[in-house]
PDB file of N, CA and C in Angstrom:
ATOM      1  N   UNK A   1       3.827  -1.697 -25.974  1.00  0.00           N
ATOM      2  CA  UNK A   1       4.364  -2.667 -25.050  1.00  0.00           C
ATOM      3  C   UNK A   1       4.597  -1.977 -23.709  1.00  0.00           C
ATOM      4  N   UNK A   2       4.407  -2.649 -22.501  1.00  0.00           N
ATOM      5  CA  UNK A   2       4.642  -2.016 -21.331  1.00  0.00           C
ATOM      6  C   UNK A   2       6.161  -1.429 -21.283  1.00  0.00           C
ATOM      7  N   UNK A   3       6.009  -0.909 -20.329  1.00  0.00           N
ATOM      8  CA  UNK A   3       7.442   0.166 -19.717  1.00  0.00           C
ATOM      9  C   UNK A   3       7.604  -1.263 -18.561  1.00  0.00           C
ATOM     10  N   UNK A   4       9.300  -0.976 -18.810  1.00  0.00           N
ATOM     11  CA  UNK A   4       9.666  -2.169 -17.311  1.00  0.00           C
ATOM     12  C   UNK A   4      10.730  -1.047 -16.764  1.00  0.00           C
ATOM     13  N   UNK A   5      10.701  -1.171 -15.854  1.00  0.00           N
ATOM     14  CA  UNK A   5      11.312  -0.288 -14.875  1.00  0.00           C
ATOM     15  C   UNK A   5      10.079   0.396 -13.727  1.00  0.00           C
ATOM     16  N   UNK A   6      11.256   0.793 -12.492  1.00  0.00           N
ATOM     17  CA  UNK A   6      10.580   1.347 -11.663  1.00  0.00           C
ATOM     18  C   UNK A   6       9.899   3.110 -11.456  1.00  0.00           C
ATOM     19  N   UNK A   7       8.778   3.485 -11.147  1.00  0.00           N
ATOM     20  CA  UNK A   7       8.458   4.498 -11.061  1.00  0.00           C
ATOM     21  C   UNK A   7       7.705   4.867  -9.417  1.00  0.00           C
ATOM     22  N   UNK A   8       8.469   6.115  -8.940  1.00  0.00           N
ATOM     23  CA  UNK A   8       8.049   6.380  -7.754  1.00  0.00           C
ATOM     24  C   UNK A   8       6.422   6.511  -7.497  1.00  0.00           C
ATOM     25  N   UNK A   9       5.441   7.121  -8.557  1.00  0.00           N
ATOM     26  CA  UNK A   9       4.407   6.976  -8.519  1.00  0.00           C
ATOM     27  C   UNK A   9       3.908   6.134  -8.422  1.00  0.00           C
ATOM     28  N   UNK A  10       4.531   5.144  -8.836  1.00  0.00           N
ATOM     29  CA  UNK A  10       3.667   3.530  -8.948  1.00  0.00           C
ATOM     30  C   UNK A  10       3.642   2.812  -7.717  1.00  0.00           C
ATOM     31  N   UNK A  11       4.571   3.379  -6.562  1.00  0.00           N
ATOM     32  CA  UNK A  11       4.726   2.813  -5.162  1.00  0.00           C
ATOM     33  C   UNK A  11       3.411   3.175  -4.588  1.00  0.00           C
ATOM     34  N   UNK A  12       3.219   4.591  -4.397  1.00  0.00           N
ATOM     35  CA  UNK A  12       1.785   4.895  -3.944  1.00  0.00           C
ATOM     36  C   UNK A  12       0.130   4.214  -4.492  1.00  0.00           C
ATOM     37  N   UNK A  13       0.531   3.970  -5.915  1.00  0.00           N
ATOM     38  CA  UNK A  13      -0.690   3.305  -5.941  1.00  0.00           C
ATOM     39  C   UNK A  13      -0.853   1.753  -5.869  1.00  0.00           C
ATOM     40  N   UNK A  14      -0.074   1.536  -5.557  1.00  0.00           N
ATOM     41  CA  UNK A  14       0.961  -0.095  -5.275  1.00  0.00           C
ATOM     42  C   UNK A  14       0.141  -0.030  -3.857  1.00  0.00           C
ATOM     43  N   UNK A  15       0.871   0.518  -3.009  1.00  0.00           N
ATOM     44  CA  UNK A  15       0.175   0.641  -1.523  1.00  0.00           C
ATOM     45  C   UNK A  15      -1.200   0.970  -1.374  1.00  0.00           C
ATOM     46  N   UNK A  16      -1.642   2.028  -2.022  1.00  0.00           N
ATOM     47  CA  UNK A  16      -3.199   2.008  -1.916  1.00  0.00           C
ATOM     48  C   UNK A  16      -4.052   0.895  -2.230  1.00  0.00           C
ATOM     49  N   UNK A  17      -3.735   0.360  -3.404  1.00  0.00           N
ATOM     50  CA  UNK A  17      -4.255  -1.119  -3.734  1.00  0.00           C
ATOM     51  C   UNK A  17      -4.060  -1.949  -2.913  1.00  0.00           C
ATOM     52  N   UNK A  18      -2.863  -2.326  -2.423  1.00  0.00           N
ATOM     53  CA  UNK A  18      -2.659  -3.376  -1.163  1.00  0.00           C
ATOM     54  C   UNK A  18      -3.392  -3.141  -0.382  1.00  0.00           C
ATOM     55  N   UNK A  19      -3.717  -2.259   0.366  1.00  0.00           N
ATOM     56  CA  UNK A  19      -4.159  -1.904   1.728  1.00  0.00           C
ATOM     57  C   UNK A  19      -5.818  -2.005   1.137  1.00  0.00           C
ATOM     58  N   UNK A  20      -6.587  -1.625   0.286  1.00  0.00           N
ATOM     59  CA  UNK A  20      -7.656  -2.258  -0.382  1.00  0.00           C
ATOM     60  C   UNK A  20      -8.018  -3.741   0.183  1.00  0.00           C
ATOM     61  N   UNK A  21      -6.930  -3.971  -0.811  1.00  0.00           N
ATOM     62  CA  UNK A  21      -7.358  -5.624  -0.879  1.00  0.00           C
ATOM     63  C   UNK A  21      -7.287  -6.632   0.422  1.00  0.00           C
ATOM     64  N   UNK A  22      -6.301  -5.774   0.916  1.00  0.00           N
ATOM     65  CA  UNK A  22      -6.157  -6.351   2.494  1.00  0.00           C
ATOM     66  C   UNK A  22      -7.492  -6.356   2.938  1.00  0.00           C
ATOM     67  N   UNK A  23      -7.677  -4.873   3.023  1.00  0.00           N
ATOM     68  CA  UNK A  23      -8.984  -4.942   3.628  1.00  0.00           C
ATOM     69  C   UNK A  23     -10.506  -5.681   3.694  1.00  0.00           C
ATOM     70  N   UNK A  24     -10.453  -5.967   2.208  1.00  0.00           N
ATOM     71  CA  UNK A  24     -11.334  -6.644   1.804  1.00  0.00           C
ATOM     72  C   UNK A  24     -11.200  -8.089   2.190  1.00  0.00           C
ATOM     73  N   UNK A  25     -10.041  -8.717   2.148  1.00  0.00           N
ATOM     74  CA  UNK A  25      -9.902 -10.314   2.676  1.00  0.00           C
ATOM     75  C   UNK A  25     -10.236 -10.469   3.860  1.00  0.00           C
ATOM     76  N   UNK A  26     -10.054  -9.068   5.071  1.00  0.00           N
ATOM     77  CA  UNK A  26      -9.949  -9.559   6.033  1.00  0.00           C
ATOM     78  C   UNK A  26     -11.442  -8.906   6.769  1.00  0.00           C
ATOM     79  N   UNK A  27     -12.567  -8.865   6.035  1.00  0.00           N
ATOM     80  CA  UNK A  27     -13.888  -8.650   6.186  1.00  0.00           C
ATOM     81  C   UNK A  27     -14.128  -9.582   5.310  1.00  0.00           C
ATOM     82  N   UNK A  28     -14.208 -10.053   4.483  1.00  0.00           N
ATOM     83  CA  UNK A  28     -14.347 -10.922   3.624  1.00  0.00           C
ATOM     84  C   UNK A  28     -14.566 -12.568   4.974  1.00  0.00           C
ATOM     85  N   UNK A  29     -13.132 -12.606   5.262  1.00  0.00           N
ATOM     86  CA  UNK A  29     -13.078 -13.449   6.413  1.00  0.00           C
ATOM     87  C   UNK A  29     -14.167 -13.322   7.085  1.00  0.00           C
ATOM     88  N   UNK A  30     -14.834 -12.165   8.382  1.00  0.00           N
ATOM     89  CA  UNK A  30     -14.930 -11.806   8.961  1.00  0.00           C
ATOM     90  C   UNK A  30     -16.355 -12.367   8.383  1.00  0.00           C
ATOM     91  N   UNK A  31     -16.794 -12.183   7.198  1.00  0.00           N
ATOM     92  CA  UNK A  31     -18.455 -12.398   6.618  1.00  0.00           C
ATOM     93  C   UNK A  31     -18.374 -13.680   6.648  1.00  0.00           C
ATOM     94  N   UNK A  32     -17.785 -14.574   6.355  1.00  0.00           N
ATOM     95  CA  UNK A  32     -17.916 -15.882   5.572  1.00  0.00           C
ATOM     96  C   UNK A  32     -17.740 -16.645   7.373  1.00  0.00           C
ATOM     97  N   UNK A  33     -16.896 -16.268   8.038  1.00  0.00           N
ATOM     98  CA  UNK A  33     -17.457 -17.287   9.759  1.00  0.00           C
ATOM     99  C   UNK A  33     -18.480 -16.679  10.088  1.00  0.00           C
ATOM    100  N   UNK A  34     -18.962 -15.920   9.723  1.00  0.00           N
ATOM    101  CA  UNK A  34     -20.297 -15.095  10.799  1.00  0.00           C
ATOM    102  C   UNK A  34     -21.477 -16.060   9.844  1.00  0.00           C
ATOM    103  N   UNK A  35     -21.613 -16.127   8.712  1.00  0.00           N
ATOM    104  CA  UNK A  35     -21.950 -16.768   8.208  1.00  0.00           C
ATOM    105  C   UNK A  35     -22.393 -18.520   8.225  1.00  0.00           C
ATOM    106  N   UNK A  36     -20.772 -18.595   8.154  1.00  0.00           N
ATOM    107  CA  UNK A  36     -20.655 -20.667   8.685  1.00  0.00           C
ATOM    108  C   UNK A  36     -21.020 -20.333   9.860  1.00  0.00           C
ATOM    109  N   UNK A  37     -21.198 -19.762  11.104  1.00  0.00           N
ATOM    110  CA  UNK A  37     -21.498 -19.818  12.490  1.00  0.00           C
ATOM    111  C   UNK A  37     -23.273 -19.655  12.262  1.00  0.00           C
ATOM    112  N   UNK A  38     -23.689 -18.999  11.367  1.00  0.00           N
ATOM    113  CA  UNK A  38     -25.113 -18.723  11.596  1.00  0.00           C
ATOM    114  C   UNK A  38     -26.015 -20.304  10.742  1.00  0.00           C
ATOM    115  N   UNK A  39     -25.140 -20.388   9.859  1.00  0.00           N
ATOM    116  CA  UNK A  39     -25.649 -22.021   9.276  1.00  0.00           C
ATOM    117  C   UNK A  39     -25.576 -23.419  10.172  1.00  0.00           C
ATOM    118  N   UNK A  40     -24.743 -23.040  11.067  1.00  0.00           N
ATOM    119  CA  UNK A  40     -24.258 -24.224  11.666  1.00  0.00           C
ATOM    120  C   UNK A  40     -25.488 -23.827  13.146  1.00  0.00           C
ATOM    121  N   UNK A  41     -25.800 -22.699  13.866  1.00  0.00           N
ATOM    122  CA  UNK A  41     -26.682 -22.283  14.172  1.00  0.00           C
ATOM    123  C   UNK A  41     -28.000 -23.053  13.633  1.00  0.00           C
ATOM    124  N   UNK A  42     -28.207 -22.735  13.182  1.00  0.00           N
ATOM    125  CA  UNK A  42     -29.683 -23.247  11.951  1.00  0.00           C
ATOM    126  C   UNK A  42     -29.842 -24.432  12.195  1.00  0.00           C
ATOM    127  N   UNK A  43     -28.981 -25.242  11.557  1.00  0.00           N
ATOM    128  CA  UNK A  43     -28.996 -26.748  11.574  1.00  0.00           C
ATOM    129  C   UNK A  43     -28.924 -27.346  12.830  1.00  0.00           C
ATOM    130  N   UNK A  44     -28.329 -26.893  13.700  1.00  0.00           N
ATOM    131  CA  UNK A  44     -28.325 -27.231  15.450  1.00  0.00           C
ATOM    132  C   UNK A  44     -29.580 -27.316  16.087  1.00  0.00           C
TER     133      UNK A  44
END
């Protein structure tokens, strides 16, 4: 069964993951209008 409680190690990989995933949403974003802009392009 899991451990509940806090561990200082787990902050660092807490933050590394965040900052990941951040990253990824906000290219993620960045693909998906460049994208709708190039379809909407097309069809114009």
């Amino acid at each position: 069964m899991a451990q509940h409680g806090t561990n200082p190690g787990d902050y660092k990989t807490h933050e590394s993951t965040y900052g990941k995933v951040m990253g990824m949403m906000k290219w993620g974003t960045v693909v998906c209008v460049a994208l709708a802009a190039l379809v909407v392009w097309l069809i114009a």
